[in-house]
N, C-alpha and C. Protein backbone atom coordinates (compact mmCIF):
# COMPACT_ATOMS: atom_id res chain seq x y z
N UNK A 1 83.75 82.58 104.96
CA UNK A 1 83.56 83.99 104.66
C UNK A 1 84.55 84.48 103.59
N UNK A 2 85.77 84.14 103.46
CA UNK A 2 86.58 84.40 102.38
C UNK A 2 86.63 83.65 101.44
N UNK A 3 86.18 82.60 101.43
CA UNK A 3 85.50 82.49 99.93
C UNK A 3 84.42 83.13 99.40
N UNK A 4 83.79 83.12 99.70
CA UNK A 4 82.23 83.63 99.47
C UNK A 4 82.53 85.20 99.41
N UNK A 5 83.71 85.64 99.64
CA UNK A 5 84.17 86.82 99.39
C UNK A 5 84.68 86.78 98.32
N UNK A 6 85.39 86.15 97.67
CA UNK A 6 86.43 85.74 96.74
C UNK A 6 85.51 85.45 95.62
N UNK A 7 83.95 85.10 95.35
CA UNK A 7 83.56 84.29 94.73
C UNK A 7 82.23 85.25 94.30
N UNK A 8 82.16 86.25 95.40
CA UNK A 8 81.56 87.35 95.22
C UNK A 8 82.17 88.58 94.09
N UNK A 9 83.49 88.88 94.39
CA UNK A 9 84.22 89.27 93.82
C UNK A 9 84.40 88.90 91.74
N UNK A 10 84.65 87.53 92.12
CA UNK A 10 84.30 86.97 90.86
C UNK A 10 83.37 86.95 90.13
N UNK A 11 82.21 87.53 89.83
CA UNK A 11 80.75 87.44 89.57
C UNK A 11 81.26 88.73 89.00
N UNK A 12 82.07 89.59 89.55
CA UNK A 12 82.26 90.89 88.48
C UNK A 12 83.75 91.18 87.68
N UNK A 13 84.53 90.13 87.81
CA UNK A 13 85.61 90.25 87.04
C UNK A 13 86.57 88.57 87.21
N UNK A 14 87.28 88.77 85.90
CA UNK A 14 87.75 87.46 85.58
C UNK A 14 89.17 86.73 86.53
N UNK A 15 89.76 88.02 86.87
CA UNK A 15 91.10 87.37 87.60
C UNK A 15 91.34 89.34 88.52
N UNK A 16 91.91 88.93 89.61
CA UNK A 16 92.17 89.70 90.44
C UNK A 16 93.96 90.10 90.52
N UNK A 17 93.71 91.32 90.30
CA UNK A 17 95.22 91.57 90.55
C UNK A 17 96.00 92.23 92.04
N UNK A 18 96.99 92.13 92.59
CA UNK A 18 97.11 92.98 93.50
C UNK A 18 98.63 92.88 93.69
N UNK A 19 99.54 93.47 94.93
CA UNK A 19 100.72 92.91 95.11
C UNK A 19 100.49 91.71 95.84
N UNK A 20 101.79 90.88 95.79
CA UNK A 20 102.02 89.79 96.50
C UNK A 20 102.14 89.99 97.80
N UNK A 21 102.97 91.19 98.40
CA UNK A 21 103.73 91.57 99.39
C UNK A 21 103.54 92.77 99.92
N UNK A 22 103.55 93.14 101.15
CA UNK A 22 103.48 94.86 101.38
C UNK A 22 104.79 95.17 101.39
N UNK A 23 105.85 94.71 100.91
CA UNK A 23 107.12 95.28 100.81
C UNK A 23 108.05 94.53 99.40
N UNK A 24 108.92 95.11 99.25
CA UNK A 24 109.74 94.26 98.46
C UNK A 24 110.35 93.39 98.80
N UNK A 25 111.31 92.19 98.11
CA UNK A 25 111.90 91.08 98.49
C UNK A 25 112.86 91.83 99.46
N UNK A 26 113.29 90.76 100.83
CA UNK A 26 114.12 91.34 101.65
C UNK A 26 115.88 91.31 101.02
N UNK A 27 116.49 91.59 101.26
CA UNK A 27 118.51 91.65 100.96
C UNK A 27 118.08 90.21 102.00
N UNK A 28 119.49 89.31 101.10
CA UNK A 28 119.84 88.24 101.39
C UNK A 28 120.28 88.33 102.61
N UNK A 29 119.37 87.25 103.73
CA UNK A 29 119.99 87.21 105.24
C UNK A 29 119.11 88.56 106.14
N UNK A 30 118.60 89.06 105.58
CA UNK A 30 118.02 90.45 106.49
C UNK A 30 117.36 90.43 107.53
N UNK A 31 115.85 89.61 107.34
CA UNK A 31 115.04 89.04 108.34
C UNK A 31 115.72 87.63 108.69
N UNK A 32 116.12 87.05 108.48
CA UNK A 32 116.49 85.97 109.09
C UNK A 32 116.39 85.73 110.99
N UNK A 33 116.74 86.65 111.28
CA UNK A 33 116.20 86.93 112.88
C UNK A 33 115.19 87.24 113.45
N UNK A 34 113.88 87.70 112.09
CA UNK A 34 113.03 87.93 112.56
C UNK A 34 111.84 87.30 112.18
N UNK A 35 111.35 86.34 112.26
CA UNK A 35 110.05 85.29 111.81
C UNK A 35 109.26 85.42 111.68
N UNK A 36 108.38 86.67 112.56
CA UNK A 36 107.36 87.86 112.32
C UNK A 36 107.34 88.48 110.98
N UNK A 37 108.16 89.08 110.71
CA UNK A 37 108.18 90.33 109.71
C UNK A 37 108.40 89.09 108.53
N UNK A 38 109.44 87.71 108.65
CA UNK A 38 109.38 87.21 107.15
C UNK A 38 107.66 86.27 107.24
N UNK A 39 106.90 86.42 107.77
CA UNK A 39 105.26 85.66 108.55
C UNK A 39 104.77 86.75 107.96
N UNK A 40 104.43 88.26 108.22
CA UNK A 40 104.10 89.44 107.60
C UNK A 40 103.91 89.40 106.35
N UNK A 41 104.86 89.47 105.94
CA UNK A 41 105.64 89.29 103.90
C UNK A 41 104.71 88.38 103.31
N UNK A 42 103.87 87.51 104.17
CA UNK A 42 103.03 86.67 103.15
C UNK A 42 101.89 87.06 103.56
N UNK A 43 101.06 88.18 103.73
CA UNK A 43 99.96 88.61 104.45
C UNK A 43 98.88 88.60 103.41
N UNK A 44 99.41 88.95 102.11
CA UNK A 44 98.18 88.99 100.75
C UNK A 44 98.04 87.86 100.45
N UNK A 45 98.77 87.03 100.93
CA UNK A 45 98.74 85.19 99.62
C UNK A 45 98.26 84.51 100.85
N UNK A 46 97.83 84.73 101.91
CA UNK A 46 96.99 83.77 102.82
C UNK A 46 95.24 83.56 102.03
N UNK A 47 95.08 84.75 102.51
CA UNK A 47 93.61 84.50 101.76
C UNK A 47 93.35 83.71 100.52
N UNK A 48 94.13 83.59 99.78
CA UNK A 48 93.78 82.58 98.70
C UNK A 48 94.27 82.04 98.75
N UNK A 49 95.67 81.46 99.60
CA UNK A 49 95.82 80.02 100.12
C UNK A 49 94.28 79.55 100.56
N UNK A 50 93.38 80.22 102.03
CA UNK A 50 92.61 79.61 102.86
C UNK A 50 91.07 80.06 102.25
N UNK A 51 91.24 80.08 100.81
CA UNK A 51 89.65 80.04 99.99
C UNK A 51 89.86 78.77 98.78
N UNK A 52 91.37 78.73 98.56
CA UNK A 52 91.76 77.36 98.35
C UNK A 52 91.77 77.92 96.58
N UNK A 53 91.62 79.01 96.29
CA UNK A 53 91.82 79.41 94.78
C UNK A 53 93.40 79.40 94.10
N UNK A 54 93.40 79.46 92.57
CA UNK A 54 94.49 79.59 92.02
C UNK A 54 95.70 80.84 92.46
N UNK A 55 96.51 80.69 92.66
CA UNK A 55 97.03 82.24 92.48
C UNK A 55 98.85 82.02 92.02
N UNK A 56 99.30 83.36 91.25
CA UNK A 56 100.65 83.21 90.85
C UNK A 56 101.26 84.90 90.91
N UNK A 57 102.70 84.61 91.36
CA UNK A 57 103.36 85.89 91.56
C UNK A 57 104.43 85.82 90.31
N UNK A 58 104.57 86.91 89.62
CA UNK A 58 105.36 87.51 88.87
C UNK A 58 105.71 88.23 88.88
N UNK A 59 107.00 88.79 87.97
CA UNK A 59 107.96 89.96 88.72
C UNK A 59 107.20 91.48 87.98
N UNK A 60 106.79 92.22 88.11
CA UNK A 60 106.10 93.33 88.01
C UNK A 60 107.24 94.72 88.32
N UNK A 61 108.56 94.89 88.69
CA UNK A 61 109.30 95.87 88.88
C UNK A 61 110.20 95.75 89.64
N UNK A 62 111.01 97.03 90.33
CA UNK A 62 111.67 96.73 91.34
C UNK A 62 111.69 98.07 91.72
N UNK A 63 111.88 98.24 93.02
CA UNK A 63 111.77 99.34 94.33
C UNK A 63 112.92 99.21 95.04
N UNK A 64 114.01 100.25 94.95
CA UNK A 64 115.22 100.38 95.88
C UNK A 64 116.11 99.52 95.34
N UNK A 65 116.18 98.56 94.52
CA UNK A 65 117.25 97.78 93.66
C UNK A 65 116.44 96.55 93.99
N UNK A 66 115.21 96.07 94.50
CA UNK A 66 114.40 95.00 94.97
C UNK A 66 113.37 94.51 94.13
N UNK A 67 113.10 93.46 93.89
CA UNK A 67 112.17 93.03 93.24
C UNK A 67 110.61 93.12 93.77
N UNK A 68 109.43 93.76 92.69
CA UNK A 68 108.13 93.76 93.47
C UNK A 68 107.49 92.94 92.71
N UNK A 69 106.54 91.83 93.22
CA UNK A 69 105.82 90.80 93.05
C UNK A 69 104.50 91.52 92.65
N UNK A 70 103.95 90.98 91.52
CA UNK A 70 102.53 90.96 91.30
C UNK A 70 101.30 89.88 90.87
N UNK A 71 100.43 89.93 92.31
CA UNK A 71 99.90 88.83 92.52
C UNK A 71 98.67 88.64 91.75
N UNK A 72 98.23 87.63 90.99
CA UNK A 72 97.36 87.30 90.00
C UNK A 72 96.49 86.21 90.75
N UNK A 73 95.07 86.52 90.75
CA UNK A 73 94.33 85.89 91.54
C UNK A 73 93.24 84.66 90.73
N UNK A 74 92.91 83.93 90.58
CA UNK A 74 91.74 82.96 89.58
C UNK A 74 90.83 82.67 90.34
N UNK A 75 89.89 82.22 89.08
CA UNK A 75 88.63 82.07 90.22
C UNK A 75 88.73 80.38 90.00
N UNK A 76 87.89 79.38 91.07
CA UNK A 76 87.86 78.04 91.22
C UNK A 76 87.98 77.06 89.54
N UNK A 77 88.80 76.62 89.60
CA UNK A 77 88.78 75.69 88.44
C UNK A 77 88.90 76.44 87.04
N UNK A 78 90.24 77.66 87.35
CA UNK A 78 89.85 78.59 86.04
C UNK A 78 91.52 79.09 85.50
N UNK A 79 92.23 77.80 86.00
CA UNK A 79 93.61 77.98 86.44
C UNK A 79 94.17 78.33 84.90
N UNK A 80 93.41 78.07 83.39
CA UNK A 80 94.08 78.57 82.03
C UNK A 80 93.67 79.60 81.77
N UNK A 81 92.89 80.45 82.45
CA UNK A 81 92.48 81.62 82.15
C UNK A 81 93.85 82.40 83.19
N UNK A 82 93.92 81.71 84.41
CA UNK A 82 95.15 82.63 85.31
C UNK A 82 96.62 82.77 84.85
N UNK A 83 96.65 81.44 84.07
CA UNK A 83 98.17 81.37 83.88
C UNK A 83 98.14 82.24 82.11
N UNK A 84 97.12 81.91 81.64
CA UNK A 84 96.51 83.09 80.28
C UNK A 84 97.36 84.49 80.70
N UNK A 85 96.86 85.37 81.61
CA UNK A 85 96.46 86.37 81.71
C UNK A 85 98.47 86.91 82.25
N UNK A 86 98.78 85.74 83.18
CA UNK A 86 99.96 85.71 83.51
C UNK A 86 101.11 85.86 82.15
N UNK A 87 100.99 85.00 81.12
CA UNK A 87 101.37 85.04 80.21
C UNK A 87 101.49 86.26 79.17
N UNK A 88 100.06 86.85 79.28
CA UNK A 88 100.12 88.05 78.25
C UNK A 88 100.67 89.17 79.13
N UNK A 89 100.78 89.17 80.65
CA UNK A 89 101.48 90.27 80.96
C UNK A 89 102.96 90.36 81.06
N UNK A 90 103.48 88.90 80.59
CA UNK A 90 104.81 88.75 80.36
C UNK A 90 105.62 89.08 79.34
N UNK A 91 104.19 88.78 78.37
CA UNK A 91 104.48 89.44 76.76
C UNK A 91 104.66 91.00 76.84
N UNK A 92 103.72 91.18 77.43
CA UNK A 92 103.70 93.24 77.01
C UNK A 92 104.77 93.73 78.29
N UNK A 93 105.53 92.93 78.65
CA UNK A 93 106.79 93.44 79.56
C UNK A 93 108.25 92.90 79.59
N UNK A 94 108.58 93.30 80.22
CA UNK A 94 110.05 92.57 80.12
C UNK A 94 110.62 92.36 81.90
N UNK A 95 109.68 92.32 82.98
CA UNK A 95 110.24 92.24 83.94
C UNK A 95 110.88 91.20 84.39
N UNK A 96 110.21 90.27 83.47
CA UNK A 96 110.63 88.94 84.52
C UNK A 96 112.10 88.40 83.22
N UNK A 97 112.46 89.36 82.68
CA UNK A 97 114.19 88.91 82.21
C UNK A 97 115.12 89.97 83.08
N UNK A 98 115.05 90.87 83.72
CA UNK A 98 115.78 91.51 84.08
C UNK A 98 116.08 91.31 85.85
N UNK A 99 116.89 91.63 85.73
CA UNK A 99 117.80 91.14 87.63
C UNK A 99 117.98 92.31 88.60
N UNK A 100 117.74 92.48 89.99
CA UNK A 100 117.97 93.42 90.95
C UNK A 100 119.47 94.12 90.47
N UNK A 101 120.33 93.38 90.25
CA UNK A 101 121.81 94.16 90.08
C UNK A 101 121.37 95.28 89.10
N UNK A 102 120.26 95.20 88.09
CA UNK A 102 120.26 96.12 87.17
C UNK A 102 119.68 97.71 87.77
N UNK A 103 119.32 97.23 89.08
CA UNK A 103 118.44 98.59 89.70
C UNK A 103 119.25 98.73 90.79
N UNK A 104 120.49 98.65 91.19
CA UNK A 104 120.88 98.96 92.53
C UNK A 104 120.60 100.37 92.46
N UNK A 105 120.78 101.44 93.75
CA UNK A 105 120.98 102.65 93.74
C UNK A 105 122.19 103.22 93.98
């Protein structure tokens, strides 16, 4: 069913964007006690782990001095069009040179 979702999807556009994460990266050591919530944190990148498609996270901003992931989705066997698309949004940005220390609050 989630492929055939995924593949449905694809029939109307070339690569899927979304976040990686419903939160930002945790502070070093934070969840560590909690296995749930760091199990949670990967809740968007299952599904295209278990449809078995391309996918890649890049740094897209930061929230609270934290880094936010943005997840780039491909469709089956289309992995130079994903890492393409990854590429030109690297060009028209500058997130992925800059570091959390630069956003503390």
């Amino acid at each position: 069913l989630i492929a055939s979702d995924f593949a449905a999807a694809f029939r109307q556009c070339d690569v899927i964007i979304g976040p990686t994460s419903p939160s930002t990266a945790f502070r070093l050591g934070e969840k560590a006690a909690d296995p749930v919530q760091m199990y949670l944190s990967d809740i968007y990148t299952i599904a295209v782990n278990l449809a078995g498609l391309p996918g890649i996270s890049i740094p897209c901003g930061f929230a609270g001095g934290l880094p936010v992931g943005l997840q780039l989705i491909g469709n089956y066997f289309d992995e130079a069009r994903l890492l393409g698309t990854a590429h030109r949004y690297q060009q028209a940005t500058t997130w992925h040179l800059q570091h959390p220390d630069q956003f503390d609050d």
